[in-house]
Protein backbone atom coordinates (compact mmCIF):
# COMPACT_ATOMS: atom_id res chain seq x y z
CA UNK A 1 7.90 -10.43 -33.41
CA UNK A 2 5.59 -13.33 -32.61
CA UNK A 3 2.98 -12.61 -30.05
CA UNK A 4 4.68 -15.59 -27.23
CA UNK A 5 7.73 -13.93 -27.61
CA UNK A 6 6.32 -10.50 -26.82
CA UNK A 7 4.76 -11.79 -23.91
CA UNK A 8 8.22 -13.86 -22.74
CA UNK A 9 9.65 -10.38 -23.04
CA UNK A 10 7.64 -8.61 -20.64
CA UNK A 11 7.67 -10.78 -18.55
CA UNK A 12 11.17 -10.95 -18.13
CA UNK A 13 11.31 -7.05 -18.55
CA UNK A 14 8.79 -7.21 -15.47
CA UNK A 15 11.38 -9.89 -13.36
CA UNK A 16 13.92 -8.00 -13.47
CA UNK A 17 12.39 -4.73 -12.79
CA UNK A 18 11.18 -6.63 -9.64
CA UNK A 19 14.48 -8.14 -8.55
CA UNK A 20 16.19 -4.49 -8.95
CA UNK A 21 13.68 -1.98 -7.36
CA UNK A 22 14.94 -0.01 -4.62
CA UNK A 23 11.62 0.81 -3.13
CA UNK A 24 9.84 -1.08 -0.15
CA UNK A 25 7.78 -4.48 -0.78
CA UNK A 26 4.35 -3.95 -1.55
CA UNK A 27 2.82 -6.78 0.45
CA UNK A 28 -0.40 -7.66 -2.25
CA UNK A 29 -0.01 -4.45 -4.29
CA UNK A 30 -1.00 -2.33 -1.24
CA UNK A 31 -0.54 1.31 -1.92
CA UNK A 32 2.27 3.19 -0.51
CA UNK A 33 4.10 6.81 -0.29
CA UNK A 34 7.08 8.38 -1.06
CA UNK A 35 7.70 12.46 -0.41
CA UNK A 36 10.40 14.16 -2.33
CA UNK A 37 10.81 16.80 -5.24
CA UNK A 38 10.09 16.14 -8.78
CA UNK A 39 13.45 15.68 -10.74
CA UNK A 40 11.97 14.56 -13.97
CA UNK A 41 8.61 14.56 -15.38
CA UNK A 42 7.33 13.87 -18.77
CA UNK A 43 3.78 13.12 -20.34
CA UNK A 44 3.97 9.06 -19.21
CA UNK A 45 6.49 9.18 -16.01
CA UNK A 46 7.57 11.35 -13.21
CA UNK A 47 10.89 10.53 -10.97
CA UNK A 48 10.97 12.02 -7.41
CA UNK A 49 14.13 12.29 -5.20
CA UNK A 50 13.85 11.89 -1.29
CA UNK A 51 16.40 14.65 -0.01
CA UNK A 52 16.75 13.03 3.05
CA UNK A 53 18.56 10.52 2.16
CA UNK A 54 19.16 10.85 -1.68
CA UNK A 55 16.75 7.94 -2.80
CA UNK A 56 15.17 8.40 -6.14
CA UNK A 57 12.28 6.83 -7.67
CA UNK A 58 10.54 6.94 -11.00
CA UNK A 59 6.91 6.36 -11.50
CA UNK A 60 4.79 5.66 -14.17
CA UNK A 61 2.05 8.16 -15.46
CA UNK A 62 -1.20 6.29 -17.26
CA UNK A 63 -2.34 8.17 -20.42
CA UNK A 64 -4.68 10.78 -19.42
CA UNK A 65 -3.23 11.01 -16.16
CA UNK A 66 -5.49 13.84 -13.89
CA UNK A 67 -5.07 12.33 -10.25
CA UNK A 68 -2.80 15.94 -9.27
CA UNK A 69 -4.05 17.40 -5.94
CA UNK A 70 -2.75 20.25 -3.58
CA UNK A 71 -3.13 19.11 -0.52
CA UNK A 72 -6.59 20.72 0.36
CA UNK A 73 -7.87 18.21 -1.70
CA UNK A 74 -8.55 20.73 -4.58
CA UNK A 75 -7.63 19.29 -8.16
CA UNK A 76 -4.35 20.85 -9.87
CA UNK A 77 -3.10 21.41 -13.40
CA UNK A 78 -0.57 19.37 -14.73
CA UNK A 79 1.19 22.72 -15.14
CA UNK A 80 2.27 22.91 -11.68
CA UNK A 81 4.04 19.45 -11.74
CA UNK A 82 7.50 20.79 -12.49
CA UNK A 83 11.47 20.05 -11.74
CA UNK A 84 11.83 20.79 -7.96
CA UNK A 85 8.45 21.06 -6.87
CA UNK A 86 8.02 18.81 -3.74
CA UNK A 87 5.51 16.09 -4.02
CA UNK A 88 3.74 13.34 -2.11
CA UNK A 89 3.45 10.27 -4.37
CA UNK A 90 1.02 7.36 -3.59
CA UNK A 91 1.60 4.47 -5.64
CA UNK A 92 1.37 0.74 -6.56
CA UNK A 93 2.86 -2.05 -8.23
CA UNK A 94 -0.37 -4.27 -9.44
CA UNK A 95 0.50 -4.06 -12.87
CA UNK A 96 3.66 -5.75 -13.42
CA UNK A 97 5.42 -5.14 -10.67
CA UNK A 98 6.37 -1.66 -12.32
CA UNK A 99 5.59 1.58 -9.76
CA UNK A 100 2.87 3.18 -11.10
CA UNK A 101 1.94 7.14 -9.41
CA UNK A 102 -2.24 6.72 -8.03
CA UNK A 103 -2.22 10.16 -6.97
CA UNK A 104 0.59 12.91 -6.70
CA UNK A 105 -0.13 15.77 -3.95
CA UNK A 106 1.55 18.69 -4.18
CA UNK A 107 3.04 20.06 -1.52
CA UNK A 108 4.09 23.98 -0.69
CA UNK A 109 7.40 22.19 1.36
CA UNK A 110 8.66 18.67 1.97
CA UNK A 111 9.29 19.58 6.01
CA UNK A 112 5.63 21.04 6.82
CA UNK A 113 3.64 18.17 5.77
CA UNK A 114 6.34 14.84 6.34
């Protein structure tokens, strides 16, 4: 595959991502939050689900990813980041348009710190 039509490709991969997102508008790629519990998490995403009102959203991981905090502020193992733990996600979507997680929190409930 030539290298324009790679390009053409994400691009268009990165349109329609945009036109079917279910999260807020990023005005500029300004950083947001979302709070739920981890329903999925692998080595380069992590999808959380808001139990309020059922919303789920997936999030990219970069390689190397080591932005996990409790929230103290103390750094956390990857470990911990497992199916139903609750989370605070900050993210962005500069590159592409596609969520990507700046920092996940954990969180010892979703009610205490919302």
């Amino acid at each position: 595959m030539s290298n324009t039509r790679l390009i053409a490709l994400a691009a268009a991969f990165a349109a329609g991502l945009s036109l079917t997102s279910t999260s807020p508008a990023l005005a500029g790629g300004a950083s947001s939050q979302f709070y739920g519990t981890v329903t999925h998490v692998s080595e380069s995403n992590i999808k959380v689900r808001d139990p309020q009102n059922g919303q789920e959203l997936g999030f990219v991981l970069t390689p190397h990813f080591n932005h996990l905090f409790w929230k103290n502020g103390k750094n956390a193992q990857m470990k911990f980041l497992q199916t139903g733990t609750p989370v605070e996600v900050i993210y962005d979507q500069k590159a592409l348009g596609i969520r990507h997680a700046d920092k996940v929190i954990l969180l010892r409930s979703l009610g205490k710190y919302k």
